[in-house]
N, C-alpha and C. Protein backbone atom coordinates (compact mmCIF):
# COMPACT_ATOMS: atom_id res chain seq x y z
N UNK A 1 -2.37 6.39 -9.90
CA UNK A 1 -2.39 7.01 -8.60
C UNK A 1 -1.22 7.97 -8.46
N UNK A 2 -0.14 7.37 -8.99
CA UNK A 2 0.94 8.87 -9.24
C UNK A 2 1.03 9.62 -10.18
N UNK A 3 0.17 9.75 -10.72
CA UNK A 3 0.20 10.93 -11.49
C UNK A 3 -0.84 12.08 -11.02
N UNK A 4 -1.96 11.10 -10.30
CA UNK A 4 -2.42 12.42 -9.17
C UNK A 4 -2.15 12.76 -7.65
N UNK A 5 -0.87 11.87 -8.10
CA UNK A 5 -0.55 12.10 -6.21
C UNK A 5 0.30 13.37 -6.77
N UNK A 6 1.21 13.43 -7.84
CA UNK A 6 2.80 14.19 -7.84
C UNK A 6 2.04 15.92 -8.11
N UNK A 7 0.57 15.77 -8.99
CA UNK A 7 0.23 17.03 -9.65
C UNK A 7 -0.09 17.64 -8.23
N UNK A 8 -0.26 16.98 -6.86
CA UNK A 8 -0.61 17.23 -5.83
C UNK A 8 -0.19 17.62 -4.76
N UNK A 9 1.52 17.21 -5.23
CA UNK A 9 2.57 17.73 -4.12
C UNK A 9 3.12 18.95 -3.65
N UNK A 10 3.33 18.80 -2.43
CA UNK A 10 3.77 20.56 -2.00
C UNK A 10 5.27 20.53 -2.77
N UNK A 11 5.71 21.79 -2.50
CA UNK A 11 7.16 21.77 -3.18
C UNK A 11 8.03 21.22 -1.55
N UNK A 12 9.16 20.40 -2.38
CA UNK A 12 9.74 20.12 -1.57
C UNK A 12 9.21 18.56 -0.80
N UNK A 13 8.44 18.21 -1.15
CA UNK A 13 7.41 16.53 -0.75
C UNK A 13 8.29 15.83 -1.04
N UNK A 14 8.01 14.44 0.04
CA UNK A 14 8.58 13.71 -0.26
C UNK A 14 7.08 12.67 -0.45
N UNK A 15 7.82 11.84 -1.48
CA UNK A 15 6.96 10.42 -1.90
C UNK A 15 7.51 8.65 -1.38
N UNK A 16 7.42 8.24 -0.51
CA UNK A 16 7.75 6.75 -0.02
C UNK A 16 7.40 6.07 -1.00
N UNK A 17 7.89 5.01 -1.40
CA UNK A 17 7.66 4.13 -3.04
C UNK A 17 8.28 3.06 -2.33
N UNK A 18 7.01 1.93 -2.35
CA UNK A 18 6.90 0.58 -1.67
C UNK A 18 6.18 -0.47 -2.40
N UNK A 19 6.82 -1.71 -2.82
CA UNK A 19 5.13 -2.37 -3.20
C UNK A 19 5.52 -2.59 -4.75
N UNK A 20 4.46 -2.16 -5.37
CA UNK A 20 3.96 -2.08 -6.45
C UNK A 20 3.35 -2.82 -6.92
N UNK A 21 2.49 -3.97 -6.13
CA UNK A 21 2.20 -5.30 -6.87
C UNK A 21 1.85 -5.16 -7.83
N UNK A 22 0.60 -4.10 -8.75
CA UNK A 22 0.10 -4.02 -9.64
C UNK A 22 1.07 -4.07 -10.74
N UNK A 23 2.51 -4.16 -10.56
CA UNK A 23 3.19 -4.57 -11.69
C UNK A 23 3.55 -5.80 -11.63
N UNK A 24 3.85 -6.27 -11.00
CA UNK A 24 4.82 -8.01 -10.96
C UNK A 24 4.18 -8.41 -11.84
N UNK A 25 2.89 -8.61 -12.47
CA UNK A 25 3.14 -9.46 -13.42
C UNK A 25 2.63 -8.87 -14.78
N UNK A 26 2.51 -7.62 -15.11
CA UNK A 26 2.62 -6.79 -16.17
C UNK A 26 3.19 -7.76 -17.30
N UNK A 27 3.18 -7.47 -18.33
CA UNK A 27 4.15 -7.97 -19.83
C UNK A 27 5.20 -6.66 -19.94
N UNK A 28 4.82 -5.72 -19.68
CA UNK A 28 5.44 -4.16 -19.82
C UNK A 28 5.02 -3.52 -18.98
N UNK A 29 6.13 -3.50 -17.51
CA UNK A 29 5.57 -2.53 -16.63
C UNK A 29 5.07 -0.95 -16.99
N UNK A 30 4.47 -0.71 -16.64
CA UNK A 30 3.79 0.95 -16.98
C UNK A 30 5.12 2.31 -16.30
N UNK A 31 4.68 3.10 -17.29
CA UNK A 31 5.64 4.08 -17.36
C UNK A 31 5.27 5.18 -16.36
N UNK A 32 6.39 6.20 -15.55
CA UNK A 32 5.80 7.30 -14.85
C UNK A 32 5.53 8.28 -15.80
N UNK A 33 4.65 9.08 -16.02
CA UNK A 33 4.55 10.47 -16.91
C UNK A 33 4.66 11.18 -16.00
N UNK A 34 4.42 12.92 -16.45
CA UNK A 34 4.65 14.40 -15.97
C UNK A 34 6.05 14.54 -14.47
N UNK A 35 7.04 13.95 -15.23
CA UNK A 35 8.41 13.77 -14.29
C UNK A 35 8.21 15.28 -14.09
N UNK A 36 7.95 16.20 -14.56
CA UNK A 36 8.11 17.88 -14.60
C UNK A 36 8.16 18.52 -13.21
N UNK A 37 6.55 17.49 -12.96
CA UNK A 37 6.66 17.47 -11.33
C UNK A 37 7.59 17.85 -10.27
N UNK A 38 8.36 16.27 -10.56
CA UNK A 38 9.07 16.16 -9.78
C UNK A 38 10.33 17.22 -9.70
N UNK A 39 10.43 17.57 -10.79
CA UNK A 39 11.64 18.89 -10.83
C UNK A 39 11.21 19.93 -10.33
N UNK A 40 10.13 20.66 -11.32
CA UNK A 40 9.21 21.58 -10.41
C UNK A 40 9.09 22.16 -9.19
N UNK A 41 8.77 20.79 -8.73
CA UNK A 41 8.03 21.03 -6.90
C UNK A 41 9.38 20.36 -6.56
N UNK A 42 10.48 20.29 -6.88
CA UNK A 42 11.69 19.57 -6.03
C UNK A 42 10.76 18.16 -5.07
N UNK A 43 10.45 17.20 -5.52
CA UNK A 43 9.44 16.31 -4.75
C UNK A 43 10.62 15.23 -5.03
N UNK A 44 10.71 14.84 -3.70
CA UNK A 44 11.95 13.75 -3.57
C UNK A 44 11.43 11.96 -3.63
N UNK A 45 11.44 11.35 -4.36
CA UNK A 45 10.70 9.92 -4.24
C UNK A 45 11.96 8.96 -3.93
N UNK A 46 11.72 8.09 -3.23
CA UNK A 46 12.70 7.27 -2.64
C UNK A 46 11.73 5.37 -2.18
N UNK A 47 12.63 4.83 -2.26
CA UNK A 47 11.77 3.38 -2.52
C UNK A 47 12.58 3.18 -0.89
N UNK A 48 11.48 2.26 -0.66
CA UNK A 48 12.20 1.45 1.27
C UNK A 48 11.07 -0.22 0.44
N UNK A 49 12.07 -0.69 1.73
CA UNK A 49 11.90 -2.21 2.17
C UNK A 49 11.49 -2.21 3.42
N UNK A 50 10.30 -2.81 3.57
CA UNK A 50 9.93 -2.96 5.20
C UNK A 50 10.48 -3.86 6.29
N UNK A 51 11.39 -4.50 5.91
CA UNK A 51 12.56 -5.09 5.95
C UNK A 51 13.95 -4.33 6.94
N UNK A 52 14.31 -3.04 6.01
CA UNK A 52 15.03 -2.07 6.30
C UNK A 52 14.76 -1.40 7.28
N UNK A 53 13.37 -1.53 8.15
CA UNK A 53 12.80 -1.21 9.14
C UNK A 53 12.46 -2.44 10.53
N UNK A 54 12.84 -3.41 10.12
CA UNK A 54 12.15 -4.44 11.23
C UNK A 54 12.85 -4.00 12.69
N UNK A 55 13.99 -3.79 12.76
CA UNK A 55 14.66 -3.38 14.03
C UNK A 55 14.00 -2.65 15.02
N UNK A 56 12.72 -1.62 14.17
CA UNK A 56 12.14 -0.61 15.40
C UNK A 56 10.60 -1.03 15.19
N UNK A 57 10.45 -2.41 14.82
CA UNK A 57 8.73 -3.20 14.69
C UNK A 57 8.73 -3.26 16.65
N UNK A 58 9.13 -3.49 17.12
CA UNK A 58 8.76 -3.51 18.59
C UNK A 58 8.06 -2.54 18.50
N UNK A 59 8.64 -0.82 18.74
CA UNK A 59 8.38 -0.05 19.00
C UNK A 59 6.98 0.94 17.97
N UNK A 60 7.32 0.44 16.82
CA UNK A 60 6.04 0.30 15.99
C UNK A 60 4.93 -0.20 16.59
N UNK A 61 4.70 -1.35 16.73
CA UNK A 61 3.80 -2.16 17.15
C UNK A 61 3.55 -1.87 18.63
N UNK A 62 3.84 -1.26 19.60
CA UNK A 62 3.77 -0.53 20.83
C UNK A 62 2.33 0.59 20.29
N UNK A 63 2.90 1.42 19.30
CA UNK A 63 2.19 3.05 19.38
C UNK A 63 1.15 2.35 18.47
N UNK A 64 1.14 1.74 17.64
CA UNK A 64 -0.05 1.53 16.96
C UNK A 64 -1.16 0.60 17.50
N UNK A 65 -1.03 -0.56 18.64
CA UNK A 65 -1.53 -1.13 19.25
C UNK A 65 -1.90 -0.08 20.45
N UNK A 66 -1.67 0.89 20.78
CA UNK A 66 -2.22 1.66 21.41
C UNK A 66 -3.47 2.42 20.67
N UNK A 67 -2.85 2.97 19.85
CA UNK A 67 -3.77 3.71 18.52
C UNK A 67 -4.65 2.86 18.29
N UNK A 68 -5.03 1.83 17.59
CA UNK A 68 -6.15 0.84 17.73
C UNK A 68 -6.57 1.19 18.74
N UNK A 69 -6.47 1.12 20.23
CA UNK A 69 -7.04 0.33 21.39
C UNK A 69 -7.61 1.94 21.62
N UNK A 70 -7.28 2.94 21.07
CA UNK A 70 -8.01 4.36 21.32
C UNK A 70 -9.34 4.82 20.53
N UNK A 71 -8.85 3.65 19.00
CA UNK A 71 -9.75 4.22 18.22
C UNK A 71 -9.25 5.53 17.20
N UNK A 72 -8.18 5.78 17.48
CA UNK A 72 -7.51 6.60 16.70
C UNK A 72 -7.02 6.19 15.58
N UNK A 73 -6.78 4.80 15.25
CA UNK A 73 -6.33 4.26 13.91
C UNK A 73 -7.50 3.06 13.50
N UNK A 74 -7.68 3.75 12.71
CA UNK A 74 -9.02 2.06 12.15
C UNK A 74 -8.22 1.67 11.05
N UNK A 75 -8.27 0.22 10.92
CA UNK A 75 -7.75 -0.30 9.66
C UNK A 75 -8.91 -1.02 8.59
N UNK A 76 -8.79 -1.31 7.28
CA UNK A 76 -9.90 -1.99 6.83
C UNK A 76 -9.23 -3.31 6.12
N UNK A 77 -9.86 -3.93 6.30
CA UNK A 77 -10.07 -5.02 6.16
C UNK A 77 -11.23 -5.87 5.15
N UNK A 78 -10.56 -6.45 3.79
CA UNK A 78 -11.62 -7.05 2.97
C UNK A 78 -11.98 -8.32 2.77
N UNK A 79 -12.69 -8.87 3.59
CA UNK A 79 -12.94 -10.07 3.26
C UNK A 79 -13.57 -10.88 2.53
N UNK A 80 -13.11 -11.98 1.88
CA UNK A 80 -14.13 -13.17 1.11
C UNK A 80 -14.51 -14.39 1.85
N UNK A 81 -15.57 -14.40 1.71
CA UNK A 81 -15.98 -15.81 3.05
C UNK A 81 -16.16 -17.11 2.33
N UNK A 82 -15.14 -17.83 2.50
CA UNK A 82 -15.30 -19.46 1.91
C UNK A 82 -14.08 -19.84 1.30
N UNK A 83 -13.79 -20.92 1.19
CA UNK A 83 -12.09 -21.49 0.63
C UNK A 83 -12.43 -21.17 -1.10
N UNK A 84 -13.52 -21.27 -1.83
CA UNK A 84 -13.76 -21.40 -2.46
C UNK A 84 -13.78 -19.80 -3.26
N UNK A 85 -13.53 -18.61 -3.04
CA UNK A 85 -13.27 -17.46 -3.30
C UNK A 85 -11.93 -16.93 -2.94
N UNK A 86 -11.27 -18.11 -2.79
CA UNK A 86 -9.07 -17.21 -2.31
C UNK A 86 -9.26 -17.52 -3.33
N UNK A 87 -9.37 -18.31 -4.41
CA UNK A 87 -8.70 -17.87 -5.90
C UNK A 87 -8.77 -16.40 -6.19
N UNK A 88 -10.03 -16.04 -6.79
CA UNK A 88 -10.33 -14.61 -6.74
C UNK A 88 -10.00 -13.75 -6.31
N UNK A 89 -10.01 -13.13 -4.79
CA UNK A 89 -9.49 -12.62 -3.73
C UNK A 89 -7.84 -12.35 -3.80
N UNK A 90 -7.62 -13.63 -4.04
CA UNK A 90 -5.70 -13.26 -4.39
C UNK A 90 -5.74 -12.45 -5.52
N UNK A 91 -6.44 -13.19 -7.01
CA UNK A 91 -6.27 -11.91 -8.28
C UNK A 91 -6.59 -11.11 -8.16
N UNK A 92 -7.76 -10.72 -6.84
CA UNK A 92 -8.12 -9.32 -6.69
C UNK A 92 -7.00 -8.46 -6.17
N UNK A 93 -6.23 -8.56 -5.60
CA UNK A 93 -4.65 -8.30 -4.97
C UNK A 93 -3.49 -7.43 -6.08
N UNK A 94 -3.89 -8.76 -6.98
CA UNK A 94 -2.51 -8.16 -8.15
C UNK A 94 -3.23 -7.23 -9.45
N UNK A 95 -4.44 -7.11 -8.98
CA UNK A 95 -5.43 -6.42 -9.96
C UNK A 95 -6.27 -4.70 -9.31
N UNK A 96 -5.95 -4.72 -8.48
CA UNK A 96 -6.34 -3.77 -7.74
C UNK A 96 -8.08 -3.44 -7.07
N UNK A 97 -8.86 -4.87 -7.05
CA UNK A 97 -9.86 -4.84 -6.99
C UNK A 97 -10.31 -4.92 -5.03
N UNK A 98 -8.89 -5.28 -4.40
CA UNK A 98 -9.40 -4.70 -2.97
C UNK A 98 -8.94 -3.69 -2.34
N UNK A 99 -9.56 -3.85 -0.89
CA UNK A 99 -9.13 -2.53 -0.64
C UNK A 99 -8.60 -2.90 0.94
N UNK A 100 -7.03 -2.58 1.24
CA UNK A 100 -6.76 -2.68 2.71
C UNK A 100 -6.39 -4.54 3.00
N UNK A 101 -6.28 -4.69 3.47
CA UNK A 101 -6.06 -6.20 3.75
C UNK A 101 -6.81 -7.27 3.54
N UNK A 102 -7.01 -8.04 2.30
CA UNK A 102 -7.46 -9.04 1.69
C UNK A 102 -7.19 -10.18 2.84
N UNK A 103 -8.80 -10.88 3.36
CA UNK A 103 -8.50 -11.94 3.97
C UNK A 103 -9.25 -13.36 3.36
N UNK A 104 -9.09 -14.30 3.64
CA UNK A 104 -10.24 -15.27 3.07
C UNK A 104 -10.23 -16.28 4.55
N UNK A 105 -11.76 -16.04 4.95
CA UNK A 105 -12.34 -16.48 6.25
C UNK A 105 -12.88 -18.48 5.51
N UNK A 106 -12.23 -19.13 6.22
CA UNK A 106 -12.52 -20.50 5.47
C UNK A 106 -13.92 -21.12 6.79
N UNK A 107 -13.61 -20.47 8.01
CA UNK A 107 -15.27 -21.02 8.57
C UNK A 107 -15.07 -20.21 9.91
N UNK A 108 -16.07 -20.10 9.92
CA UNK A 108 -16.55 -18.65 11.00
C UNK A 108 -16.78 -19.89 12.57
N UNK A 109 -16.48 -19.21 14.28
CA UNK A 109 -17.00 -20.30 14.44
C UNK A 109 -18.27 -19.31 15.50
């Protein structure tokens, strides 16, 4: 995904770098290619902790709970229905097989 996000950047972009689950449990995390990019287009990448942000989650959670309630922000949501598919569902997580927020619904009522 970054190697077609960076061939994609304006000059001067910045890139947020968060996450990464798809490595934690690698044997050999995977390498970035075409750094050229980043010189190139001057594209600035910088890693955060969502953590480093909790102080202004009030005010977060204000504008986006509005946004929902407008319809202006949809989120997705993937669910597996039954206790018996969170095994799966979790490896789908560190494997890249969902999409948006992995839930596992154990009984509907």
């Amino acid at each position: 995904m970054l190697d077609a996000v960076r061939l994609n950047m304006r000059i001067r972009g910045r890139i947020a770098v968060c996450g990464m689950i798809s490595q934690y449990n690698l044997e050999k995390s995977e390498g970035v290619h075409n750094l050229m990019q980043v010189v190139g287009k001057r594209i600035r990448m910088e890693g955060f902790l969502a953590g480093d942000f909790y102080h202004q989650y009030p005010k977060f959670l204000e504008l986006v709970m509005r946004a929902i309630k407008e319809g202006k922000l949809v989120y997705v949501e993937d669910i597996a229905e039954g206790l018996e598919k969170a095994p799966s569902a979790l490896v789908g997580i560190f494997t890249g097989q969902n999409v948006g927020k992995q839930l596992v619904v154990i009984a509907r009522e």
